[in-house]
C-alpha atoms as a PDB file:
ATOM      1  CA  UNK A   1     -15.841  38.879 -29.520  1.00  0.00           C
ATOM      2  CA  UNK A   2     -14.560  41.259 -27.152  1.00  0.00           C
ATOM      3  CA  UNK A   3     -17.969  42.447 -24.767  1.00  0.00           C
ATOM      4  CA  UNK A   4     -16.892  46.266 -25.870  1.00  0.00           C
ATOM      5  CA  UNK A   5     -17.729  45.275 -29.686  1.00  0.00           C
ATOM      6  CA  UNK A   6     -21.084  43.384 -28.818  1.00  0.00           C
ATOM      7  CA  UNK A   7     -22.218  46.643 -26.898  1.00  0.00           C
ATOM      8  CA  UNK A   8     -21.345  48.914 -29.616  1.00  0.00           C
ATOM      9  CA  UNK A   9     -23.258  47.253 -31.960  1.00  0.00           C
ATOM     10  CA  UNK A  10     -26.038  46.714 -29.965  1.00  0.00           C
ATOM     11  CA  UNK A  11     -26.040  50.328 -29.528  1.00  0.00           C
ATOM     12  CA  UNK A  12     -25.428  51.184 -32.956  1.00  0.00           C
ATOM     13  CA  UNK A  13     -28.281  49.141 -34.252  1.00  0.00           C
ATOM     14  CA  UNK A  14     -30.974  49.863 -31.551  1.00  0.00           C
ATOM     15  CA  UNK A  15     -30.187  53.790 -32.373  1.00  0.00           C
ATOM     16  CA  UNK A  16     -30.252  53.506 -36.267  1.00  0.00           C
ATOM     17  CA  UNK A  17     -33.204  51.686 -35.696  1.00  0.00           C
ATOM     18  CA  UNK A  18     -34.999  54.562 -33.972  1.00  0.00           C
ATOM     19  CA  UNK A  19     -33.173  56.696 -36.318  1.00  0.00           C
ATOM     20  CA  UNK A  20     -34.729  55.070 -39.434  1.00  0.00           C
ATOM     21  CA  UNK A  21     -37.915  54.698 -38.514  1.00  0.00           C
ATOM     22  CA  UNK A  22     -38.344  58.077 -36.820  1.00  0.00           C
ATOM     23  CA  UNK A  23     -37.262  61.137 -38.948  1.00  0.00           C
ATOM     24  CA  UNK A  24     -37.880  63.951 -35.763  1.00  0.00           C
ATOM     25  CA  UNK A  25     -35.349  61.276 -33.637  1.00  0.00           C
ATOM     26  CA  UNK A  26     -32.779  61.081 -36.767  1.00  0.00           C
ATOM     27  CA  UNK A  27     -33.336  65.345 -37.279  1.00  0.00           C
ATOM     28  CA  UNK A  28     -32.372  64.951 -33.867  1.00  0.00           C
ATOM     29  CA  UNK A  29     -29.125  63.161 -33.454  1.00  0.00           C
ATOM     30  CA  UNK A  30     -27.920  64.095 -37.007  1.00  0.00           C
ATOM     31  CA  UNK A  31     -24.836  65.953 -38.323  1.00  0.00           C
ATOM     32  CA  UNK A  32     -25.381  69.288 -39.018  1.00  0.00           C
ATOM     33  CA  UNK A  33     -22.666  71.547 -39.066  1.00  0.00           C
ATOM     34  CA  UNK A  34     -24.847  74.999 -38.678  1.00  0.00           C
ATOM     35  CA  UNK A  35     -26.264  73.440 -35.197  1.00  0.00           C
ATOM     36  CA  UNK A  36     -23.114  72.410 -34.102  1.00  0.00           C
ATOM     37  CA  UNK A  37     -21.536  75.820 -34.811  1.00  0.00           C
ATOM     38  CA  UNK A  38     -23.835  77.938 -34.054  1.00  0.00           C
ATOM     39  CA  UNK A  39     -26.017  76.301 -31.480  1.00  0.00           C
ATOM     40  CA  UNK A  40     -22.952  74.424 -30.003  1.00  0.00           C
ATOM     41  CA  UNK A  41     -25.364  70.937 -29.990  1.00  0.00           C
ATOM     42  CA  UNK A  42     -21.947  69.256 -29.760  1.00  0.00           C
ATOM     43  CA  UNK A  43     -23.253  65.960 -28.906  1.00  0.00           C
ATOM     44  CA  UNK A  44     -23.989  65.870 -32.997  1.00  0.00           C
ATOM     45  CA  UNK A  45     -20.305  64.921 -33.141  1.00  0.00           C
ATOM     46  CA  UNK A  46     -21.055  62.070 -31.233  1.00  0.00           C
ATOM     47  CA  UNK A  47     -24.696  60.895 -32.213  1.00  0.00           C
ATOM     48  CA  UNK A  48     -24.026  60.832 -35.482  1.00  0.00           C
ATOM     49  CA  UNK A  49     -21.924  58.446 -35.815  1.00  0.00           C
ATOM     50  CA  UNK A  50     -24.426  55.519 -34.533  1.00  0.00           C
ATOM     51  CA  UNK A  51     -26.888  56.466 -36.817  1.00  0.00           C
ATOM     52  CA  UNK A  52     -27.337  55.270 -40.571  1.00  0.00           C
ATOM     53  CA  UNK A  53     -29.405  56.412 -43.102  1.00  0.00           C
ATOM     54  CA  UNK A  54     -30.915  52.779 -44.567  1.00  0.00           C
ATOM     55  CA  UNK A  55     -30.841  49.192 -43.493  1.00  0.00           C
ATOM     56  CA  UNK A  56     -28.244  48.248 -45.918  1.00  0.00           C
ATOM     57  CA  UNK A  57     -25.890  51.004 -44.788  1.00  0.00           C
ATOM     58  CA  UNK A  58     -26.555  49.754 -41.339  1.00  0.00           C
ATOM     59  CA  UNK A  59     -26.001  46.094 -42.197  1.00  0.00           C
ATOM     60  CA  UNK A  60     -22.650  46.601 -43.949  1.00  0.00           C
ATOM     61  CA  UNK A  61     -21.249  48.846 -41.735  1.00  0.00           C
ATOM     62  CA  UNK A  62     -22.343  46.548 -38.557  1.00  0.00           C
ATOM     63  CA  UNK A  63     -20.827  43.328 -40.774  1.00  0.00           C
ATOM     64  CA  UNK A  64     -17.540  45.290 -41.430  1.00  0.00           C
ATOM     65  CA  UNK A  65     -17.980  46.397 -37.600  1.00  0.00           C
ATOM     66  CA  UNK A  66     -17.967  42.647 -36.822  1.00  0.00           C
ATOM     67  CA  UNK A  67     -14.758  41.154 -38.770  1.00  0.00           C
ATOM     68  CA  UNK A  68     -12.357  44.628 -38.400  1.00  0.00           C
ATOM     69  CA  UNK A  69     -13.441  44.674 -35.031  1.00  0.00           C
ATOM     70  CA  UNK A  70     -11.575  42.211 -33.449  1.00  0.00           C
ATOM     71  CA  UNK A  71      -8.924  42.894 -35.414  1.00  0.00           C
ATOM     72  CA  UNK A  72      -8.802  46.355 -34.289  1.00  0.00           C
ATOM     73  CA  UNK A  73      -9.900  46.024 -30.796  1.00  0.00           C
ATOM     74  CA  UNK A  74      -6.473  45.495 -29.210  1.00  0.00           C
ATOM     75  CA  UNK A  75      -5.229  49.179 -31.322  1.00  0.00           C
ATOM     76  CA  UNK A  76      -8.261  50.713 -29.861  1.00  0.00           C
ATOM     77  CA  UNK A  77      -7.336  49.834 -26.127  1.00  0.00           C
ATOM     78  CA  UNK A  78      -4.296  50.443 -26.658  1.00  0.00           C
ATOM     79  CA  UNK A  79      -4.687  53.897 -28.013  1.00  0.00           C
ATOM     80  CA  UNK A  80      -6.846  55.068 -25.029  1.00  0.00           C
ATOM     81  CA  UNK A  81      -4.409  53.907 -22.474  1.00  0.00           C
ATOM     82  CA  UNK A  82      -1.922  55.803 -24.321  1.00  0.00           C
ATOM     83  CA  UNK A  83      -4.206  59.057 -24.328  1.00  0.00           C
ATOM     84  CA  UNK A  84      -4.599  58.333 -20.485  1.00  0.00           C
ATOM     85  CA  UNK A  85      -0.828  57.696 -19.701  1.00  0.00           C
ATOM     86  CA  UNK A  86       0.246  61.234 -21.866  1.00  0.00           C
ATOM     87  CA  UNK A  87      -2.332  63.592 -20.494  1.00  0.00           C
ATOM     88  CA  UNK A  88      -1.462  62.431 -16.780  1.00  0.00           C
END
């Protein structure tokens, strides 16, 4: 497993830890369209999407995480060399 993956999910699971067991941390981090709007908290777009609102949503979507990972690891890299390559 590339080290990328491993990090992610260690990532993913230490924040939707916090996440779950911490409601102010979770009201934190959260997507909320109003705050990003109209308090431009754009980091929301970004938070969000290692946080999960149970253990079993966190558990399947860390298993599916594992197995599609490496199979999507090498599009990944590739597509962020491509972004790199255009906008220079």
């Amino acid at each position: 497993m590339p080290e990328l993956i491993l990090l992610l999910i260690i990532v993913i699971a230490l924040t939707s830890y916090v996440g779950i067991r911490n409601p102010a941390y979770e009201e934190r981090y959260i997507f909320d369209v109003d705050r990003i709007l109209i308090d431009k908290q754009y980091y929301r777009l970004i938070s969000s999407g290692f946080l999960h609102t149970n253990w079993y949503h966190l558990a399947f979507n860390l298993l599916l995480f594992i197995l599609l990972g490496n199979i999507a690891f090498p599009f990944l890299v590739l597509s962020i060399f491509s972004c790199f390559i255009s906008a220079a």
